[in-house]
N, C-alpha and C. Protein backbone atom coordinates (compact mmCIF):
# COMPACT_ATOMS: atom_id res chain seq x y z
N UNK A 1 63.76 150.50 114.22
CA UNK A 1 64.07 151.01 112.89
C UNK A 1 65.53 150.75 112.58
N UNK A 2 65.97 149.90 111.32
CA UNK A 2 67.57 149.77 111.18
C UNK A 2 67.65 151.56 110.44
N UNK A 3 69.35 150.83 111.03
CA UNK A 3 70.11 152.48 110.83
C UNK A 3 70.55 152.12 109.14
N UNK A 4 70.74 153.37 108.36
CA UNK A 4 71.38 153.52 107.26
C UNK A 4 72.42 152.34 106.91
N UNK A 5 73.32 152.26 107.76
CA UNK A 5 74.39 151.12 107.15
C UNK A 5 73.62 149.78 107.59
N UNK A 6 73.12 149.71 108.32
CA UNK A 6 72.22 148.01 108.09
C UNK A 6 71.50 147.92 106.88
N UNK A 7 70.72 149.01 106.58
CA UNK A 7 69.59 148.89 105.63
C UNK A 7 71.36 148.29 103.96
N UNK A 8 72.30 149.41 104.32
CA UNK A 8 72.92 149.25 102.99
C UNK A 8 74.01 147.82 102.75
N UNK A 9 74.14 147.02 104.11
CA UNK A 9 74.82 146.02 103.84
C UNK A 9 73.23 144.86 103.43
N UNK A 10 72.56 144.96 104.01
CA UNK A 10 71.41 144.01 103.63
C UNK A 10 71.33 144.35 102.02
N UNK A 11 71.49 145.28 101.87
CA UNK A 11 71.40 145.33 100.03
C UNK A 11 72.54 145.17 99.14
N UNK A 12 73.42 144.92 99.79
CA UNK A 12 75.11 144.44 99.34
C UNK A 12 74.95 143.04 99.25
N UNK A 13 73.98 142.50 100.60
CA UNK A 13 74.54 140.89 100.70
C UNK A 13 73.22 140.52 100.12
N UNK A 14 72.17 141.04 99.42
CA UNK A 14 71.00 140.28 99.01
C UNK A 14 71.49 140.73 97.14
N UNK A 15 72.01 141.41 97.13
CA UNK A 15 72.75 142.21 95.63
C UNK A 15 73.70 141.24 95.07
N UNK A 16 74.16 140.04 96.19
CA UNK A 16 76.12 139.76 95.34
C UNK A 16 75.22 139.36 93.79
N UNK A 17 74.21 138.42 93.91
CA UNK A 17 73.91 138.15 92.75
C UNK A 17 73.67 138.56 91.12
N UNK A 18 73.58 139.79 91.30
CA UNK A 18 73.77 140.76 90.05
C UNK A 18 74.98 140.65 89.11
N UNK A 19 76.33 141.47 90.19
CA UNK A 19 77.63 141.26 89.52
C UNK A 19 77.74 139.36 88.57
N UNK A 20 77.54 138.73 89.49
CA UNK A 20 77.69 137.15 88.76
C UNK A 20 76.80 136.83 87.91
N UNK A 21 75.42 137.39 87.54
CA UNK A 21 74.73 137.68 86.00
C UNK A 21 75.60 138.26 85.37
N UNK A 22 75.58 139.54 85.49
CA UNK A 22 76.30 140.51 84.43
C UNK A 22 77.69 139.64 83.63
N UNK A 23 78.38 138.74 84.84
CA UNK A 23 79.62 138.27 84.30
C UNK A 23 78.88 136.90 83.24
N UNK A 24 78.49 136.04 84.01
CA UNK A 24 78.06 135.34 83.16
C UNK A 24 77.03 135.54 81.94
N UNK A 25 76.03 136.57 81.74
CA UNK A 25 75.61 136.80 80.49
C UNK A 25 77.28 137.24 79.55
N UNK A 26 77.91 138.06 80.62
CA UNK A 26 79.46 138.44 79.99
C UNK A 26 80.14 137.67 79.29
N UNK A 27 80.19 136.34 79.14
CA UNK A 27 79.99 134.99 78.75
C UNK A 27 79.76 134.82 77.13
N UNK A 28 78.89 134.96 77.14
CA UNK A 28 78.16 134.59 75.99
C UNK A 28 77.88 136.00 75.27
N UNK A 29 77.44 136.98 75.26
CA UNK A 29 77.14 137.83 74.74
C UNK A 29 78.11 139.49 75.01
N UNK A 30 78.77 139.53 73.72
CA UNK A 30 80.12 140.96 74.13
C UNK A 30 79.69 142.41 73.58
N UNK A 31 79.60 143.34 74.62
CA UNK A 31 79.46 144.19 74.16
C UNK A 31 77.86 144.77 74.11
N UNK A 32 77.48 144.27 74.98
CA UNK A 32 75.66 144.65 75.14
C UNK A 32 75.70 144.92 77.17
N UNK A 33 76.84 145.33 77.37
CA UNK A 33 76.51 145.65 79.15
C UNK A 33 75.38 146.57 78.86
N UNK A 34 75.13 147.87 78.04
CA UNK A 34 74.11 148.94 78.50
C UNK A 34 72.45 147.67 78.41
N UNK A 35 72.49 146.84 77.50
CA UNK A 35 71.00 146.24 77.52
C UNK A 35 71.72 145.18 78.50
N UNK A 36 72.06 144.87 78.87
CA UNK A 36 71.98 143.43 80.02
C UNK A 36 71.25 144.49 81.61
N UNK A 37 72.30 145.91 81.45
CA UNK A 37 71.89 146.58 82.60
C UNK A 37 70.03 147.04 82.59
N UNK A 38 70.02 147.16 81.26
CA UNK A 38 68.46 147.41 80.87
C UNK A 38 67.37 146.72 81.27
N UNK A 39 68.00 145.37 81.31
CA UNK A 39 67.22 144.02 81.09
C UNK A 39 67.34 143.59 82.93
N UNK A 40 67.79 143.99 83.29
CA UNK A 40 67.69 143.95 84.81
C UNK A 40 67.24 144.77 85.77
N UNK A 41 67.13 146.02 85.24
CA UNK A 41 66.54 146.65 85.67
C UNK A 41 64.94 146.43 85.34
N UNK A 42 64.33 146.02 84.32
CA UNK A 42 62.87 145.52 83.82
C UNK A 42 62.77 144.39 85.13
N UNK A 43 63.80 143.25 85.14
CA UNK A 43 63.47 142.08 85.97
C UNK A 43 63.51 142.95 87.09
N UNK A 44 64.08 143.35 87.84
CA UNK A 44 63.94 143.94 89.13
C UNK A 44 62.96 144.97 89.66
N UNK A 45 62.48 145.61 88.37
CA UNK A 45 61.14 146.13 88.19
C UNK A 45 59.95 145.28 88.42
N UNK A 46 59.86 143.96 87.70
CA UNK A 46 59.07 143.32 87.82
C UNK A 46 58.16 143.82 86.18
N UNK A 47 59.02 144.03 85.56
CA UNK A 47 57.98 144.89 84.72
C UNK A 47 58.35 144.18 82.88
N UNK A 48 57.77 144.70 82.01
CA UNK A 48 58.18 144.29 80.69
C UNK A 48 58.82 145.06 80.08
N UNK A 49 59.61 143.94 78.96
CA UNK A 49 60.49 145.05 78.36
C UNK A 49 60.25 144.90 76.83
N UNK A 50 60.68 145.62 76.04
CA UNK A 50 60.12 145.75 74.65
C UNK A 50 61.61 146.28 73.68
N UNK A 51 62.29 145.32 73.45
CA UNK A 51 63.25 145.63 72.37
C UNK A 51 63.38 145.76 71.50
N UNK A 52 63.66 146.78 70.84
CA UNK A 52 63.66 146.89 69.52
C UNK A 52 65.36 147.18 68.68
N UNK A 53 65.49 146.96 67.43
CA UNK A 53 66.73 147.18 66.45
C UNK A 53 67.12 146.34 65.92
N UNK A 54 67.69 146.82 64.79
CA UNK A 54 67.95 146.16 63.54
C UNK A 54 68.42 144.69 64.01
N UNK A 55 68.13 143.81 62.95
CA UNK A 55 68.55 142.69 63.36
C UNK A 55 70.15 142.59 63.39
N UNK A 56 70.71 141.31 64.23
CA UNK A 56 71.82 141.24 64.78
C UNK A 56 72.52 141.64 65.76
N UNK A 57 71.98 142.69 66.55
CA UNK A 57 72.29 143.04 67.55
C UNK A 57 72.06 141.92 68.90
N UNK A 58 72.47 141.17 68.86
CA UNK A 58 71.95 139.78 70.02
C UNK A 58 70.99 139.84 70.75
N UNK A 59 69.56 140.77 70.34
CA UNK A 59 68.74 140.80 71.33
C UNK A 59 68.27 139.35 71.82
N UNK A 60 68.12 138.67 71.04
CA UNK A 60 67.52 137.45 71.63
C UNK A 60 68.16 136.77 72.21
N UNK A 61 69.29 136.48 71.54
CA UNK A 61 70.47 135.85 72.50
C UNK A 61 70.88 136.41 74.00
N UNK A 62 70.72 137.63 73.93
CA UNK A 62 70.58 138.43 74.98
C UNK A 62 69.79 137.66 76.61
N UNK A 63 68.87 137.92 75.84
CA UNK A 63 67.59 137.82 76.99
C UNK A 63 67.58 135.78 76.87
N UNK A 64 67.68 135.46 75.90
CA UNK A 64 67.72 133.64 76.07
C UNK A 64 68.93 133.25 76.94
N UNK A 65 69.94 133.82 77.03
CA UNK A 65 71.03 134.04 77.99
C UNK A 65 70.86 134.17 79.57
N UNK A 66 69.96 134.87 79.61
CA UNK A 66 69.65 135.97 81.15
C UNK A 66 68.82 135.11 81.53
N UNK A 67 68.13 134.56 80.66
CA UNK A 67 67.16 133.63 81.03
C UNK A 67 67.23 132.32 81.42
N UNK A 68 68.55 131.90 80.84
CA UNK A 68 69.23 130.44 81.17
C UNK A 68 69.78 130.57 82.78
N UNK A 69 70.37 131.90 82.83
CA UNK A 69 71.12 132.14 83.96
C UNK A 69 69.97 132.03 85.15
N UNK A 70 68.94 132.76 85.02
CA UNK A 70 68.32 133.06 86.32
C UNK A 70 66.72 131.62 86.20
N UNK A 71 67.41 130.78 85.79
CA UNK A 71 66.73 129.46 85.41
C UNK A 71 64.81 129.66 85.23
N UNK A 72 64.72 130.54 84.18
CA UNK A 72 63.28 131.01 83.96
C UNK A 72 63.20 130.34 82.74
N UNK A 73 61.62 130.48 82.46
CA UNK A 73 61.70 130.48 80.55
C UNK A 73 61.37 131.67 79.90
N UNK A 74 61.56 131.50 78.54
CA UNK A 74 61.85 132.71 77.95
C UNK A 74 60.17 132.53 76.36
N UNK A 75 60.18 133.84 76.50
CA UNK A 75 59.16 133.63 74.94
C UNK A 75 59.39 134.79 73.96
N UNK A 76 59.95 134.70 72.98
CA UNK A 76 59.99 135.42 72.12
C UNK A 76 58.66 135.63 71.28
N UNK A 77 58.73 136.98 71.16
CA UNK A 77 57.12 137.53 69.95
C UNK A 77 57.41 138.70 69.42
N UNK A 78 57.35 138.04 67.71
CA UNK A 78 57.30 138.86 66.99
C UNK A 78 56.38 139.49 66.07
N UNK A 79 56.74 140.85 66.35
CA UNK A 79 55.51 142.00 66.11
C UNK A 79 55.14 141.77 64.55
N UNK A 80 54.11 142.22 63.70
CA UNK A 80 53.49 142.30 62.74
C UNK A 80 52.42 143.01 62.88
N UNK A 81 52.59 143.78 61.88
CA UNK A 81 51.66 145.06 61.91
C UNK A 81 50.35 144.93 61.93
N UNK A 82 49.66 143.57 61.40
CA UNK A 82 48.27 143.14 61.51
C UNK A 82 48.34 142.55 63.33
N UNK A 83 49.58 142.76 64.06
CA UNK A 83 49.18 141.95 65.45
C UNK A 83 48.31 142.71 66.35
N UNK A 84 47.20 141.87 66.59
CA UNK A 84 45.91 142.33 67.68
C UNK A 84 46.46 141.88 69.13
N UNK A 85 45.66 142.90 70.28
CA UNK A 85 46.19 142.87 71.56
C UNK A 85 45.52 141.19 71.91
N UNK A 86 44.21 140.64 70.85
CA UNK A 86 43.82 139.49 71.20
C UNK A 86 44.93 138.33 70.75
N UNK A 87 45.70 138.64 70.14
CA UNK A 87 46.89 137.56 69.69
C UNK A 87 47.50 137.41 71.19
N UNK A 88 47.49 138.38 71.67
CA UNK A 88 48.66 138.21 72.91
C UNK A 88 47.92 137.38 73.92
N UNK A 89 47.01 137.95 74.22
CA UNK A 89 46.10 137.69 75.08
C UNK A 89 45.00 136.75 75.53
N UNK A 90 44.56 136.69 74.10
CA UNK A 90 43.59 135.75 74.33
C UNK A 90 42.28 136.41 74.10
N UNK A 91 40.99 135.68 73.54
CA UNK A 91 39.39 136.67 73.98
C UNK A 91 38.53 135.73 74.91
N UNK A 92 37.70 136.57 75.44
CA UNK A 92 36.33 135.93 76.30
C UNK A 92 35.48 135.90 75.07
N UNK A 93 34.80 134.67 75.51
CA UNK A 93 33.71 134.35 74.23
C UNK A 93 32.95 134.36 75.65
N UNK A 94 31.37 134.71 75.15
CA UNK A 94 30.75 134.97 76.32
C UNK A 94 29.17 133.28 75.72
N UNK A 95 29.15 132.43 77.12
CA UNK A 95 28.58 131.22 76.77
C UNK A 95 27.04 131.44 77.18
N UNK A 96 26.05 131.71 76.75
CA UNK A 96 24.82 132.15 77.58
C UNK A 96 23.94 131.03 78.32
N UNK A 97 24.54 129.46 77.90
CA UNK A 97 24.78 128.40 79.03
C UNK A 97 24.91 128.67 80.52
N UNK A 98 25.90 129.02 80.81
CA UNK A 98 26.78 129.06 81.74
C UNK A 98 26.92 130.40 82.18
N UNK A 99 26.63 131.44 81.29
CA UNK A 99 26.56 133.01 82.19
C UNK A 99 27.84 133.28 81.99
């Protein structure tokens, strides 16, 4: 079983990578540390994130940023009140061919 300070340098030296996002989204986008920290915490979650506010606030630039950095792709979607969960998703058409 590692002891406490092994477990916490293994998470220092698997971590440096964070600080050097934060700087480089720091880069391009001023004044959005609380959503960059937001937006990493979702990625490190593994989970989705859902932004919302008035336009201009760099959300997109934001995340098209974070996204350049950690060499992913990115998809923007925008909501409309007629949008069905089948827009996102997709439907099963059921083939009675094929079962």
């Amino acid at each position: 079983m590692k002891s406490t300070q092994e477990i916490t340098a293994q998470v220092q030296q698997l971590g440096q990578w964070i600080p050097a996002l934060r700087a480089q989204v720091g880069h391009v986008v001023v004044g959005q540390k609380y959503l960059v920290d937001r937006l990493l915490l979702g990625l490190l979650a593994n989970g989705h994130i859902l932004l919302e506010g008035v336009p201009g606030l760099a959300k997109t630039l934001t995340v098209k940023t974070m996204a350049a950095c950690i060499q992913t792709g990115f998809q923007r979607l925008q909501f409309t009140p007629d949008l069905l969960p089948a827009d996102l998703i997709g439907t099963l058409i059921y083939n009675p061919r094929t079962g």
